[in-house]
PDB file of N, CA and C in Angstrom:
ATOM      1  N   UNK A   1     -20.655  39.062 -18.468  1.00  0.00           N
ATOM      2  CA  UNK A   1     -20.178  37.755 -18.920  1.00  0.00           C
ATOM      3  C   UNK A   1     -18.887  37.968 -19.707  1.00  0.00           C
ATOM      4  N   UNK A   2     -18.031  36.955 -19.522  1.00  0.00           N
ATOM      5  CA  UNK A   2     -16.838  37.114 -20.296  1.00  0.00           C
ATOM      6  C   UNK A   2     -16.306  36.194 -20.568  1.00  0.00           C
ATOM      7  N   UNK A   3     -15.538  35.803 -21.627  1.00  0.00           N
ATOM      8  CA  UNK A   3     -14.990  34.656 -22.798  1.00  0.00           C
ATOM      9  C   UNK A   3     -13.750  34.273 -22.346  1.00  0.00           C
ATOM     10  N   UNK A   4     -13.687  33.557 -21.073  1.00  0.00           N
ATOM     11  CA  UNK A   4     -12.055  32.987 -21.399  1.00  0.00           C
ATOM     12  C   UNK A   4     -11.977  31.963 -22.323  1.00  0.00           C
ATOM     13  N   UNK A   5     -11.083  31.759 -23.092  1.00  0.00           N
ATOM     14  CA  UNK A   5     -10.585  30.496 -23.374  1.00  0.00           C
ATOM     15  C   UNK A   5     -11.849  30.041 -24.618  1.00  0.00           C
ATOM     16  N   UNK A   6     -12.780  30.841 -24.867  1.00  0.00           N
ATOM     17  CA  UNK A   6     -13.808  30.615 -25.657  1.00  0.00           C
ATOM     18  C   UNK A   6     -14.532  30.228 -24.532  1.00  0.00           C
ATOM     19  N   UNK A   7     -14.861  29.796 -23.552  1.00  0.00           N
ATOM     20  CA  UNK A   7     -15.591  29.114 -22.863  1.00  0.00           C
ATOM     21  C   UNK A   7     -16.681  30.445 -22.456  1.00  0.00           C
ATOM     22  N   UNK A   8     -18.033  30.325 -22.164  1.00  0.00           N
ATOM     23  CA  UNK A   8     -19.033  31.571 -21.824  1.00  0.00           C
ATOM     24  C   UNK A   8     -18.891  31.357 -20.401  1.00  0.00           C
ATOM     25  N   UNK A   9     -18.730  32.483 -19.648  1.00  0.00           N
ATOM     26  CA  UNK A   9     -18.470  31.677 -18.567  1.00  0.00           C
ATOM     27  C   UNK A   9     -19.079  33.768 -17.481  1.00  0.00           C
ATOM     28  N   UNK A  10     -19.620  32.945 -16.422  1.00  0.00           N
ATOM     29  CA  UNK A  10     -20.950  33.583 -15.366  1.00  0.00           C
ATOM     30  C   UNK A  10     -20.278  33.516 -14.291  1.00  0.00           C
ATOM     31  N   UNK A  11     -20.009  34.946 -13.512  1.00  0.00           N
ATOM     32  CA  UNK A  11     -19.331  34.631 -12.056  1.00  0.00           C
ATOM     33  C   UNK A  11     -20.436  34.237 -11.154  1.00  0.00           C
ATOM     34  N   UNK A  12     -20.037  34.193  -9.910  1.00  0.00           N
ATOM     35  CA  UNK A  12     -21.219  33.412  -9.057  1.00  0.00           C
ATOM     36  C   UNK A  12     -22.265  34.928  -8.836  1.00  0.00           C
ATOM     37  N   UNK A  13     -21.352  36.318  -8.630  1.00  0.00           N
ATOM     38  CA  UNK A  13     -22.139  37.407  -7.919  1.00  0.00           C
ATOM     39  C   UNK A  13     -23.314  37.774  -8.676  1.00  0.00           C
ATOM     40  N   UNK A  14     -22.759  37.184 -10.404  1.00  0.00           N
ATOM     41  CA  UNK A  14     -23.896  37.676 -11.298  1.00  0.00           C
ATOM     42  C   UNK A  14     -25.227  36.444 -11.417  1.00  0.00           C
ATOM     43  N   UNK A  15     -25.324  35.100 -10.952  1.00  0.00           N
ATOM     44  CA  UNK A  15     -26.079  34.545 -10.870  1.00  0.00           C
ATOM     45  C   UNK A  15     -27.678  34.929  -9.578  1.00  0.00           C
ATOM     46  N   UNK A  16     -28.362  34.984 -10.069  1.00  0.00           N
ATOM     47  CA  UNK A  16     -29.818  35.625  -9.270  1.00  0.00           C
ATOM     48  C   UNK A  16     -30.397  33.990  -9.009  1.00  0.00           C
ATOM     49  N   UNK A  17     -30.809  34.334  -7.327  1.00  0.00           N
ATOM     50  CA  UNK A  17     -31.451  33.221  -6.914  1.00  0.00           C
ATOM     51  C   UNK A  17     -32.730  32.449  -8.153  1.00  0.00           C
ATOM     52  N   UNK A  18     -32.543  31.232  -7.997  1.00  0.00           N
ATOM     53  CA  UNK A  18     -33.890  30.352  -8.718  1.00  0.00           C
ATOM     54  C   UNK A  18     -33.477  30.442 -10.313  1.00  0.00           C
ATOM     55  N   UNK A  19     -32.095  30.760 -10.517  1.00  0.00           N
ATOM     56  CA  UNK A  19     -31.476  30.461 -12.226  1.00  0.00           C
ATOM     57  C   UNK A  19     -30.954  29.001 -12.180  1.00  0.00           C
ATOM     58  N   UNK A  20     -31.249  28.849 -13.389  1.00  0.00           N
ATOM     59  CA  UNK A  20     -31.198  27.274 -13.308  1.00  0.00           C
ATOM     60  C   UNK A  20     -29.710  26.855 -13.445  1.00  0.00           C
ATOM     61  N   UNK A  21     -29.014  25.733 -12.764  1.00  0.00           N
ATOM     62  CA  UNK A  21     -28.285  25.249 -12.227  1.00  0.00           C
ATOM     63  C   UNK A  21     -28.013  23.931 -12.087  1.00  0.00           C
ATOM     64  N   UNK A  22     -27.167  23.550 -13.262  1.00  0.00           N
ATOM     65  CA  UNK A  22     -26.518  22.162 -13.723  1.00  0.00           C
ATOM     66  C   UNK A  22     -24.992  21.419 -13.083  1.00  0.00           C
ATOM     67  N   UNK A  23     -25.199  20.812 -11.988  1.00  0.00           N
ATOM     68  CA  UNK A  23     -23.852  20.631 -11.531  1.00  0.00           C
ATOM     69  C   UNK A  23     -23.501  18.984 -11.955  1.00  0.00           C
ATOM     70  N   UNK A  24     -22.268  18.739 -12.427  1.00  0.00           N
ATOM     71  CA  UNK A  24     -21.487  18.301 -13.338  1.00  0.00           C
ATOM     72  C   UNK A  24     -20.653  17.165 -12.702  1.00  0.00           C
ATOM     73  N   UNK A  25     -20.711  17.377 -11.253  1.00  0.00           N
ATOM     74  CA  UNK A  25     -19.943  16.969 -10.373  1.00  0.00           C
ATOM     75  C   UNK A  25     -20.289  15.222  -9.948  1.00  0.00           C
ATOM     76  N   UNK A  26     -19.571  14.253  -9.561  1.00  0.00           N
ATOM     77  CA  UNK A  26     -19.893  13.000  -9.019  1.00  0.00           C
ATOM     78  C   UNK A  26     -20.665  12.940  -8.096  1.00  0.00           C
ATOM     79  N   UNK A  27     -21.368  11.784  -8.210  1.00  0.00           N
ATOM     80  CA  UNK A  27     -22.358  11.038  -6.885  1.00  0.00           C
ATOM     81  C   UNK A  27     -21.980  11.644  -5.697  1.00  0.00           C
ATOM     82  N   UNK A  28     -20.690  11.398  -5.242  1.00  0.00           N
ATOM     83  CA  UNK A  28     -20.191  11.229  -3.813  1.00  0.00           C
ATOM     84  C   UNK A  28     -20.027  12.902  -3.660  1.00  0.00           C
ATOM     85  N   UNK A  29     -19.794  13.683  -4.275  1.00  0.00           N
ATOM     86  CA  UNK A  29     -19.317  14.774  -4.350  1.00  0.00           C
ATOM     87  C   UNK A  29     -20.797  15.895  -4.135  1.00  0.00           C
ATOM     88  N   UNK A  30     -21.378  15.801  -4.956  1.00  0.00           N
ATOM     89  CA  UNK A  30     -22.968  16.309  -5.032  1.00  0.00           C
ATOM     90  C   UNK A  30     -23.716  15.268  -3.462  1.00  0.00           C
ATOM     91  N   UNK A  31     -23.342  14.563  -2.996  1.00  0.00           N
ATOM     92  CA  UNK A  31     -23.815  13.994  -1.774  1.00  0.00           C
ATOM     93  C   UNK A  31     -23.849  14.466  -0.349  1.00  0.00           C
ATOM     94  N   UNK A  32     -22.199  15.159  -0.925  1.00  0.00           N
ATOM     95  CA  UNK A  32     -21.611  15.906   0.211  1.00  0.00           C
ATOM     96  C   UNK A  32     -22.577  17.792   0.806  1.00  0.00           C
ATOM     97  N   UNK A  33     -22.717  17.653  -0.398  1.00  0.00           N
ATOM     98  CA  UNK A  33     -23.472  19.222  -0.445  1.00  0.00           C
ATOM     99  C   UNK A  33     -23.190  19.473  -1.892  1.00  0.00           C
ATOM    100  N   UNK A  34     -24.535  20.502  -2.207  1.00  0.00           N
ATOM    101  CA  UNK A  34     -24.930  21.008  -3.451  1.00  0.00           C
ATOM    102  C   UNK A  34     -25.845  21.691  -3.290  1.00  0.00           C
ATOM    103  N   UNK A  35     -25.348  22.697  -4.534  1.00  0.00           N
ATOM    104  CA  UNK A  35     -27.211  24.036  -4.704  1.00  0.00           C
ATOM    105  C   UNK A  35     -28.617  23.421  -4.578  1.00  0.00           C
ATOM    106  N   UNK A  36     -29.087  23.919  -3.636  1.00  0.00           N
ATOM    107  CA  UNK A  36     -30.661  23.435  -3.546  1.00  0.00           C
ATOM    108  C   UNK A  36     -30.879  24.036  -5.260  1.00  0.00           C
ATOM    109  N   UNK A  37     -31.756  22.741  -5.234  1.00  0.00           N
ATOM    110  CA  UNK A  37     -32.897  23.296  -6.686  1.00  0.00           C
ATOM    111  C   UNK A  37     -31.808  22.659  -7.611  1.00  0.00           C
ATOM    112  N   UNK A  38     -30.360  22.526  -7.731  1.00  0.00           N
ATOM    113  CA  UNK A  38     -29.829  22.252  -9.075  1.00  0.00           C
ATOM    114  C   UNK A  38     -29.933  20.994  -9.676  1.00  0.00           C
ATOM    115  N   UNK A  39     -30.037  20.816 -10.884  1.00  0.00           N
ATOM    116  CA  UNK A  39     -30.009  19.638 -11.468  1.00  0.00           C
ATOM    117  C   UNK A  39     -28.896  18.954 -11.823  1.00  0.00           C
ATOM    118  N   UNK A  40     -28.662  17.203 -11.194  1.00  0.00           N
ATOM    119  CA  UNK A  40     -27.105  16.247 -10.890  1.00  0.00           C
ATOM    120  C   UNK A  40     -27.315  15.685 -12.096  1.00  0.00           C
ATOM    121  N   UNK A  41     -26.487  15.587 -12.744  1.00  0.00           N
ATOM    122  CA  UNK A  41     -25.914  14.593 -13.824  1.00  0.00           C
ATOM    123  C   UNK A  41     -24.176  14.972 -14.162  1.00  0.00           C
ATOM    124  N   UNK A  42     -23.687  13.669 -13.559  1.00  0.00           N
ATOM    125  CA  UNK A  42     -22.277  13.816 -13.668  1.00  0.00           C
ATOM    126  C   UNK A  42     -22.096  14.087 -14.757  1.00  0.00           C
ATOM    127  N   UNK A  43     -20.554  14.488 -14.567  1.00  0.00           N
ATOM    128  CA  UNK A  43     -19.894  14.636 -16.127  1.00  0.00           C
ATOM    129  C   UNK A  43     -19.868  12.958 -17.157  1.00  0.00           C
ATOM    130  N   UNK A  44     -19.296  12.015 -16.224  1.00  0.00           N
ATOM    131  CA  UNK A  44     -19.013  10.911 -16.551  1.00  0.00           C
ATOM    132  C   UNK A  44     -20.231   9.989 -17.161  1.00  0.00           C
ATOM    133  N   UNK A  45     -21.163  10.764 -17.025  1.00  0.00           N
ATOM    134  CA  UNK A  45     -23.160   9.783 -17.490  1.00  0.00           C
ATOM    135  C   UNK A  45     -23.253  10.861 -18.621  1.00  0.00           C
ATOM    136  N   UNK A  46     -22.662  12.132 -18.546  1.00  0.00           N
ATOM    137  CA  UNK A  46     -23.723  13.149 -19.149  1.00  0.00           C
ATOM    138  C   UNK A  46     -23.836  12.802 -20.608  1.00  0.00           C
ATOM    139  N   UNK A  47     -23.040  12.393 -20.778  1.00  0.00           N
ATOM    140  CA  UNK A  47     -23.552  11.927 -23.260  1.00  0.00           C
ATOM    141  C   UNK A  47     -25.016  11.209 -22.863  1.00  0.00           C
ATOM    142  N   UNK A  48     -24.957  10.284 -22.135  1.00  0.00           N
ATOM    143  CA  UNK A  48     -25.905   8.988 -21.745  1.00  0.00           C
ATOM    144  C   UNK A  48     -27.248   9.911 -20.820  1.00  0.00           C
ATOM    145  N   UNK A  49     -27.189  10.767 -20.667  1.00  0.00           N
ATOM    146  CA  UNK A  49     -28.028  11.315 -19.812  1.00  0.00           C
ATOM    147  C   UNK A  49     -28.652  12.726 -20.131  1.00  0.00           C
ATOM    148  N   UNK A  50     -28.166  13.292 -21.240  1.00  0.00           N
ATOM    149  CA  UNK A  50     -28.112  14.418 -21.856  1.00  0.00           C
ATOM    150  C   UNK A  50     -29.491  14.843 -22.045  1.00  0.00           C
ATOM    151  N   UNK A  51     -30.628  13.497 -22.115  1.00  0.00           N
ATOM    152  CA  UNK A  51     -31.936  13.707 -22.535  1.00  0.00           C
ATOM    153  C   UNK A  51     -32.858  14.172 -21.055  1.00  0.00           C
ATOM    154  N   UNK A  52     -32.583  14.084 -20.067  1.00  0.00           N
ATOM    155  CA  UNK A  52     -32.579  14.900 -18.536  1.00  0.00           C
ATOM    156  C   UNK A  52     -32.605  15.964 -18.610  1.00  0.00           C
ATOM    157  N   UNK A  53     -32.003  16.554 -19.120  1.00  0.00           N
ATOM    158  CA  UNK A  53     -30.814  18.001 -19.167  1.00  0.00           C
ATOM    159  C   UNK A  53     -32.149  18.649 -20.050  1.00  0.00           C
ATOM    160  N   UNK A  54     -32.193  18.096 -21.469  1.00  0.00           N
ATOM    161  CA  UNK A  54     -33.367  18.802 -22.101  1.00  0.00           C
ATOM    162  C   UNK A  54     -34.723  18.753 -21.685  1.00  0.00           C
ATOM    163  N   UNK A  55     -35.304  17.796 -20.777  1.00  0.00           N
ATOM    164  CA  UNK A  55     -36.003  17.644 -20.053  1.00  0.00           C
ATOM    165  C   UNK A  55     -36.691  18.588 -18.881  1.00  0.00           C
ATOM    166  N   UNK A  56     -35.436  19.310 -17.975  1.00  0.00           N
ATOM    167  CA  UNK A  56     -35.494  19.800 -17.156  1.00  0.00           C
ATOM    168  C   UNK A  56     -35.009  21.578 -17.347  1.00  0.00           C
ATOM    169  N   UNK A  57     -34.236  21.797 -18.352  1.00  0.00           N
ATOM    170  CA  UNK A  57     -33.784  23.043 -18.567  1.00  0.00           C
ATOM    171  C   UNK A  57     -35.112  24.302 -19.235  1.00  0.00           C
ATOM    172  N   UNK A  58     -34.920  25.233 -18.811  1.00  0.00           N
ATOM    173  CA  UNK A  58     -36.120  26.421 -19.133  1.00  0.00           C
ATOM    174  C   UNK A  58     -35.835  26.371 -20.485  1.00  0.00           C
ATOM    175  N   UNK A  59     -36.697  26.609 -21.539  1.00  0.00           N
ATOM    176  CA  UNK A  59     -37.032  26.452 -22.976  1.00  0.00           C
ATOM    177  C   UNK A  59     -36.305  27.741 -23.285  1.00  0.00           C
ATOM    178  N   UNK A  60     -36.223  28.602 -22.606  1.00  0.00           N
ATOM    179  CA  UNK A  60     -36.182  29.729 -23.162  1.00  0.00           C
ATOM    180  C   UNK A  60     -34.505  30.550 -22.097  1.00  0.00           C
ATOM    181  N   UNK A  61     -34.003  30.023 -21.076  1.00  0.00           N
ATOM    182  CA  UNK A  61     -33.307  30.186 -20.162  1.00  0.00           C
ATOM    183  C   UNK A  61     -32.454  29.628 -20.423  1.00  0.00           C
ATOM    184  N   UNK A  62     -31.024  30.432 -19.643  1.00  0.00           N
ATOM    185  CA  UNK A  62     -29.907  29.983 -19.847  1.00  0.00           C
ATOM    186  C   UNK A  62     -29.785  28.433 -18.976  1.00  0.00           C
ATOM    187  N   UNK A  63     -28.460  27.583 -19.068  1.00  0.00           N
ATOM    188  CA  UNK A  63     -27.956  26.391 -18.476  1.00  0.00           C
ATOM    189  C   UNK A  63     -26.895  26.870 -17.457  1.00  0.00           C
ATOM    190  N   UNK A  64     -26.543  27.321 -16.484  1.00  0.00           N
ATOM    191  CA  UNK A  64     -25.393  27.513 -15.724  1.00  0.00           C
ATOM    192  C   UNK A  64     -24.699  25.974 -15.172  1.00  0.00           C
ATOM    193  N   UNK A  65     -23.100  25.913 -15.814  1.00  0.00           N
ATOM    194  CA  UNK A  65     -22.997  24.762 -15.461  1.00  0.00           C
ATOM    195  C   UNK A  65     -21.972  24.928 -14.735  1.00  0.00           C
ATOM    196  N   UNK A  66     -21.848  23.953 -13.121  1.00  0.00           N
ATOM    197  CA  UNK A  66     -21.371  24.001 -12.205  1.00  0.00           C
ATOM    198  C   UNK A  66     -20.686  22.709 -11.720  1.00  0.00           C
ATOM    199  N   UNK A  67     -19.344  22.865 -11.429  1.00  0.00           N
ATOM    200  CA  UNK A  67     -18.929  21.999 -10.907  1.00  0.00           C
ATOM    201  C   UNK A  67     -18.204  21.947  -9.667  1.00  0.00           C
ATOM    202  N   UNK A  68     -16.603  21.522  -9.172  1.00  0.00           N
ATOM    203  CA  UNK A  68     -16.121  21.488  -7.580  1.00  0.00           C
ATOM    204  C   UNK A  68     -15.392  23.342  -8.082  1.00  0.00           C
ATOM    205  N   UNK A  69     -14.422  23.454  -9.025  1.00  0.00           N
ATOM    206  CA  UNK A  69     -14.029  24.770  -9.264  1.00  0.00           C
ATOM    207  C   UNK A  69     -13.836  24.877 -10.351  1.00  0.00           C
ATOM    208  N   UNK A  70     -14.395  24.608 -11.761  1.00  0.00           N
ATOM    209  CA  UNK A  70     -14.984  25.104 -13.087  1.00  0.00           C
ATOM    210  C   UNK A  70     -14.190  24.607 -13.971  1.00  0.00           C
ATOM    211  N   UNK A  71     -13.440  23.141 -13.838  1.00  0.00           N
ATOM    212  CA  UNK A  71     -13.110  22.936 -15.170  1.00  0.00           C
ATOM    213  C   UNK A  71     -13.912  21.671 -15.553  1.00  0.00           C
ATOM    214  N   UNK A  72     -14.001  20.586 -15.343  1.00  0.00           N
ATOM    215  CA  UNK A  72     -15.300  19.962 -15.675  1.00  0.00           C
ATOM    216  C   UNK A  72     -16.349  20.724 -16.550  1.00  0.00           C
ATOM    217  N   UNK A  73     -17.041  21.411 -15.404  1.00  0.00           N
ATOM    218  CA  UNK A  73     -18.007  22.201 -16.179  1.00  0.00           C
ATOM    219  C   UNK A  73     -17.578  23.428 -17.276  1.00  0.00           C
ATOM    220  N   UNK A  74     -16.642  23.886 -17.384  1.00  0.00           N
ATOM    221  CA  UNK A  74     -16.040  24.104 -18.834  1.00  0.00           C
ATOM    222  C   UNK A  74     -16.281  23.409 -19.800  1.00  0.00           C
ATOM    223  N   UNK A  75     -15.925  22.161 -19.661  1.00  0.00           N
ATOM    224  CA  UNK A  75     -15.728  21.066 -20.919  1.00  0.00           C
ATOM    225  C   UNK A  75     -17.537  20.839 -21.407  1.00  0.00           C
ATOM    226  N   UNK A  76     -18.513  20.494 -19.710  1.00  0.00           N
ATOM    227  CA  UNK A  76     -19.768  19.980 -20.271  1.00  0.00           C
ATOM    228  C   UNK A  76     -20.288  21.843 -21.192  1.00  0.00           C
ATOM    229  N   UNK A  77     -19.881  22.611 -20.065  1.00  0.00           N
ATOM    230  CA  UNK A  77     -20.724  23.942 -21.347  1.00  0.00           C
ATOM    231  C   UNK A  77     -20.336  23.959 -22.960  1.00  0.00           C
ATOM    232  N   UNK A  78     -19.082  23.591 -22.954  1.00  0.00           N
ATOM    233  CA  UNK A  78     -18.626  23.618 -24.711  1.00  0.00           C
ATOM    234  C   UNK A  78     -19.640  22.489 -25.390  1.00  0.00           C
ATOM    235  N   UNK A  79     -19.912  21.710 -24.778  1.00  0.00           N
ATOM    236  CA  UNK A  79     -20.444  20.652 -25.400  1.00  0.00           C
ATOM    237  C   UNK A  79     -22.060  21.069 -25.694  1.00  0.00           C
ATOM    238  N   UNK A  80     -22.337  21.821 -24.786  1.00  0.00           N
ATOM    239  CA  UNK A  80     -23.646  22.103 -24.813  1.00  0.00           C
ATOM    240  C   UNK A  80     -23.752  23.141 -25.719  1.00  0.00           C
ATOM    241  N   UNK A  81     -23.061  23.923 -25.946  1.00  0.00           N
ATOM    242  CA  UNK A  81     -22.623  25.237 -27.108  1.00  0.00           C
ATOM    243  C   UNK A  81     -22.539  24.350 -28.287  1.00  0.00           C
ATOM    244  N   UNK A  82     -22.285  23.573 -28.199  1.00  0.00           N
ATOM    245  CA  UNK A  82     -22.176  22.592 -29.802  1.00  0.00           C
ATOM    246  C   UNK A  82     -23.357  22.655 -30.173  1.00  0.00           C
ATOM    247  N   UNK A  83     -23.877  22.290 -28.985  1.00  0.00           N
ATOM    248  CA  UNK A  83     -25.635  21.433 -29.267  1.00  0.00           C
ATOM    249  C   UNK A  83     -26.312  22.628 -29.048  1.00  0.00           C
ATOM    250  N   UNK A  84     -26.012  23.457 -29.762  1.00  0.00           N
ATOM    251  CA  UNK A  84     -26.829  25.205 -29.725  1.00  0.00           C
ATOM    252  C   UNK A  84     -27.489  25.414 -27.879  1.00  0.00           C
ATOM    253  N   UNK A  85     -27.014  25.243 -27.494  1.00  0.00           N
ATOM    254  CA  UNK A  85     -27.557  25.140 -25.769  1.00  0.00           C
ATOM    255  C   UNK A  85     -27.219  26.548 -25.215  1.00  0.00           C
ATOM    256  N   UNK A  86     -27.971  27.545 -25.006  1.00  0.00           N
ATOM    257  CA  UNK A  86     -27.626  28.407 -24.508  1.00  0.00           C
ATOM    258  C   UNK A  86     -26.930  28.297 -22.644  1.00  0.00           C
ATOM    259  N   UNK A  87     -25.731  27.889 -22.931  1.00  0.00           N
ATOM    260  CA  UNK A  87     -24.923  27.376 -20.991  1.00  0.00           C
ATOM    261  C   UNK A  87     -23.516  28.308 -21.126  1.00  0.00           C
ATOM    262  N   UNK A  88     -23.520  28.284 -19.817  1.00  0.00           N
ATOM    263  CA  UNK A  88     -22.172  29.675 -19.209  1.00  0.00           C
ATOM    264  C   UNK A  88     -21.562  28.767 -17.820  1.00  0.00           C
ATOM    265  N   UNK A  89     -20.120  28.774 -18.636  1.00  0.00           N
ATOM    266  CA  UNK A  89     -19.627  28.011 -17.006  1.00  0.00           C
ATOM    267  C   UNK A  89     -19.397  29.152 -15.943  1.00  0.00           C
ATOM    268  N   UNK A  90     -19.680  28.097 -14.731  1.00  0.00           N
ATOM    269  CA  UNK A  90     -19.480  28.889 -13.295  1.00  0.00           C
ATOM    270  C   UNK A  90     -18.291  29.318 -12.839  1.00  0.00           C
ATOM    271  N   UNK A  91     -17.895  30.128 -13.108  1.00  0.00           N
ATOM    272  CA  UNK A  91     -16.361  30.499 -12.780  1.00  0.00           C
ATOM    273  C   UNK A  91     -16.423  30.403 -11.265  1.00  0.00           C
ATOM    274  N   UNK A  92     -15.316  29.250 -10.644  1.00  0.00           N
ATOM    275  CA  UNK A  92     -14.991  29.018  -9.745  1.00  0.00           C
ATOM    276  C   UNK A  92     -15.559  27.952  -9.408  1.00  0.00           C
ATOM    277  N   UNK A  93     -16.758  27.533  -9.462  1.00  0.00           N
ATOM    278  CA  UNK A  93     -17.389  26.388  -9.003  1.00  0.00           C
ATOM    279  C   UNK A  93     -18.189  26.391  -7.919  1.00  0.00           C
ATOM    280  N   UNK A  94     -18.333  25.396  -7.254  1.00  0.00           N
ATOM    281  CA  UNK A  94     -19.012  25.225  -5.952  1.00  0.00           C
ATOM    282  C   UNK A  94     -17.950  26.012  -5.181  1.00  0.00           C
ATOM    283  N   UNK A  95     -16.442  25.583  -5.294  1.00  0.00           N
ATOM    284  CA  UNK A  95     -15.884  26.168  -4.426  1.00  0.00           C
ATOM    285  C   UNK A  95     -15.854  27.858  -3.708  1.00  0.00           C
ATOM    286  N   UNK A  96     -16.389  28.590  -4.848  1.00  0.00           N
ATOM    287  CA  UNK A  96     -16.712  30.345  -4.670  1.00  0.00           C
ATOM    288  C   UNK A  96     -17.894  30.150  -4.131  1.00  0.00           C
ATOM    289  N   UNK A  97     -19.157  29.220  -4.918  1.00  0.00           N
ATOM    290  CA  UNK A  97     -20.346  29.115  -4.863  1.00  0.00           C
ATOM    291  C   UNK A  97     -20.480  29.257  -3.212  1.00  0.00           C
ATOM    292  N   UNK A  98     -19.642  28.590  -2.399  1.00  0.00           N
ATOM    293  CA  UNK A  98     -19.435  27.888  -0.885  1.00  0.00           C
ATOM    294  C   UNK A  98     -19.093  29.283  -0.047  1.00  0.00           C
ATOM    295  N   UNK A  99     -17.996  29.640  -0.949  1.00  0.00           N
ATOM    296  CA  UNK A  99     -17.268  31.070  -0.033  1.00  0.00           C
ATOM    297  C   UNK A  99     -17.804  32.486  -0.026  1.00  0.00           C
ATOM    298  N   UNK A 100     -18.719  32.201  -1.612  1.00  0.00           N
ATOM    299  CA  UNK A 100     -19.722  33.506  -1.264  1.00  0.00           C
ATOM    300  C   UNK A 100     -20.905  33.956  -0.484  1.00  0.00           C
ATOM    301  N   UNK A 101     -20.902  32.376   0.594  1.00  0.00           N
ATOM    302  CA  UNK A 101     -22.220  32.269   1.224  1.00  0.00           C
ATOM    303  C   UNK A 101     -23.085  31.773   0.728  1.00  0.00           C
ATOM    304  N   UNK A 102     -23.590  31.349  -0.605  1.00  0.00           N
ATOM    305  CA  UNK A 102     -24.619  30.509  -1.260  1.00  0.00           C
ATOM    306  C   UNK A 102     -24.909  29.009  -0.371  1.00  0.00           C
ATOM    307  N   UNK A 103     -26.500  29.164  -0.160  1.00  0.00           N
ATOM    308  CA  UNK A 103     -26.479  27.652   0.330  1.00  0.00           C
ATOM    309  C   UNK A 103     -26.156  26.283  -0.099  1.00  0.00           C
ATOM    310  N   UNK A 104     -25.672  25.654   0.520  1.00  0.00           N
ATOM    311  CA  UNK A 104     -24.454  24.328  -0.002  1.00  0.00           C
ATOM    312  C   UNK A 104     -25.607  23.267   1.205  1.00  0.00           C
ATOM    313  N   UNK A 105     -26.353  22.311   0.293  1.00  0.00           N
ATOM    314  CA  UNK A 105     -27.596  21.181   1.155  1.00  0.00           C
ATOM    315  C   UNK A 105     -26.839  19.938   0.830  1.00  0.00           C
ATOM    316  N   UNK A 106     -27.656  19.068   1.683  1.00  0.00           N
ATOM    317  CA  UNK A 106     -27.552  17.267   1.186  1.00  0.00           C
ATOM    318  C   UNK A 106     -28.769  17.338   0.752  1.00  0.00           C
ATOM    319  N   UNK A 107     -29.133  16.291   0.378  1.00  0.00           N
ATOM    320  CA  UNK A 107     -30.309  15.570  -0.203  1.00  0.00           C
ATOM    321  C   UNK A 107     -31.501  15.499   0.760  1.00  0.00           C
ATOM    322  N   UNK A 108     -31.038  15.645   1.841  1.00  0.00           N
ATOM    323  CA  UNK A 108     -31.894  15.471   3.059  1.00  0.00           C
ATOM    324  C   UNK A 108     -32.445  17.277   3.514  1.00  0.00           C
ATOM    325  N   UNK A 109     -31.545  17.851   2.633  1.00  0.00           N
ATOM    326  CA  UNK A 109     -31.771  19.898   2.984  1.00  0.00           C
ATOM    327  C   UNK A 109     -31.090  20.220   4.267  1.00  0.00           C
ATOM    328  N   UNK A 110     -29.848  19.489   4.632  1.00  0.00           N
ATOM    329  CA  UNK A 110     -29.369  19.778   6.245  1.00  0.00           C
ATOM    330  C   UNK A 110     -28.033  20.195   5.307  1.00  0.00           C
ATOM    331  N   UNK A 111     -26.990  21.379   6.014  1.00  0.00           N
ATOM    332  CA  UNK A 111     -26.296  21.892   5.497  1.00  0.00           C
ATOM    333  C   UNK A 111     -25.131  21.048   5.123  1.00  0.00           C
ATOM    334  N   UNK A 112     -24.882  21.270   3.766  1.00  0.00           N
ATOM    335  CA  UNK A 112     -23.961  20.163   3.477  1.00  0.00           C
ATOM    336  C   UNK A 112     -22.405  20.899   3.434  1.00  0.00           C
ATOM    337  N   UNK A 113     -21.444  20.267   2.638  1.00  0.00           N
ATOM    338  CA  UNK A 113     -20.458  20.811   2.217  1.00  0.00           C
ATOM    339  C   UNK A 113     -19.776  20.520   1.054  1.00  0.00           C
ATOM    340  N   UNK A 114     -18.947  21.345   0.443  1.00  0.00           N
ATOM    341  CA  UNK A 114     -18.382  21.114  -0.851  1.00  0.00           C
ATOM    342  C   UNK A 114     -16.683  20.109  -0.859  1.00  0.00           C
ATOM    343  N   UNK A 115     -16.939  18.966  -1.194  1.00  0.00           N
ATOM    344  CA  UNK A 115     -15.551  18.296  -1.254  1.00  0.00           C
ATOM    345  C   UNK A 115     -15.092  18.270  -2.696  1.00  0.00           C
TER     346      UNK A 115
END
């Protein structure tokens, strides 16, 4: 793991299948394709929605937060670092997430894609 910018931030190679996975990204965007298993709450809901997030995140596990190519989810991990949240942005985003071969679904589990 390494500190740009202050931000904690997780490349995709070091993420291990079934780590939990917060993508940051819009409706239409997360529609298109997204990590099976990850949990959607845009950036634009997330103050309003934040109680999800604690809801669904491992008690004891990190937050990996993911967006189209990692600046969004920059901004939501700082925020979550405020709120003592143990989260590491995804360096690169969906977009590496896509190119390293990681599966990219719709909602329906048919192969999606990253816009």
């Amino acid at each position: 793991m390494h500190f740009g910018s202050g931000v904690p931030t997780v490349e995709i190679a070091d993420l291990k299948d079934g780590e939990f996975l917060l993508d940051v990204r819009e409706d239409e965007e997360w529609e298109a394709g997204h990590a099976a298993g990850a949990l959607h709450i845009p950036m634009s809901d997330f103050v309003a929605r934040y109680g999800e997030l604690t809801e669904a995140a491992p008690q004891d596990g990190r937050v990996n937060v993911i967006c189209r190519s990692g600046g969004r989810s920059a901004q939501v991990t700082m925020y979550l670092v405020q709120q003592g949240i143990d989260a590491v942005n995804v360096a690169g985003g969906m977009q590496v997430w896509e190119a390293a071969g990681r599966p990219v679904v719709t909602d329906a589990g048919a192969p999606g894609a990253v816009v």
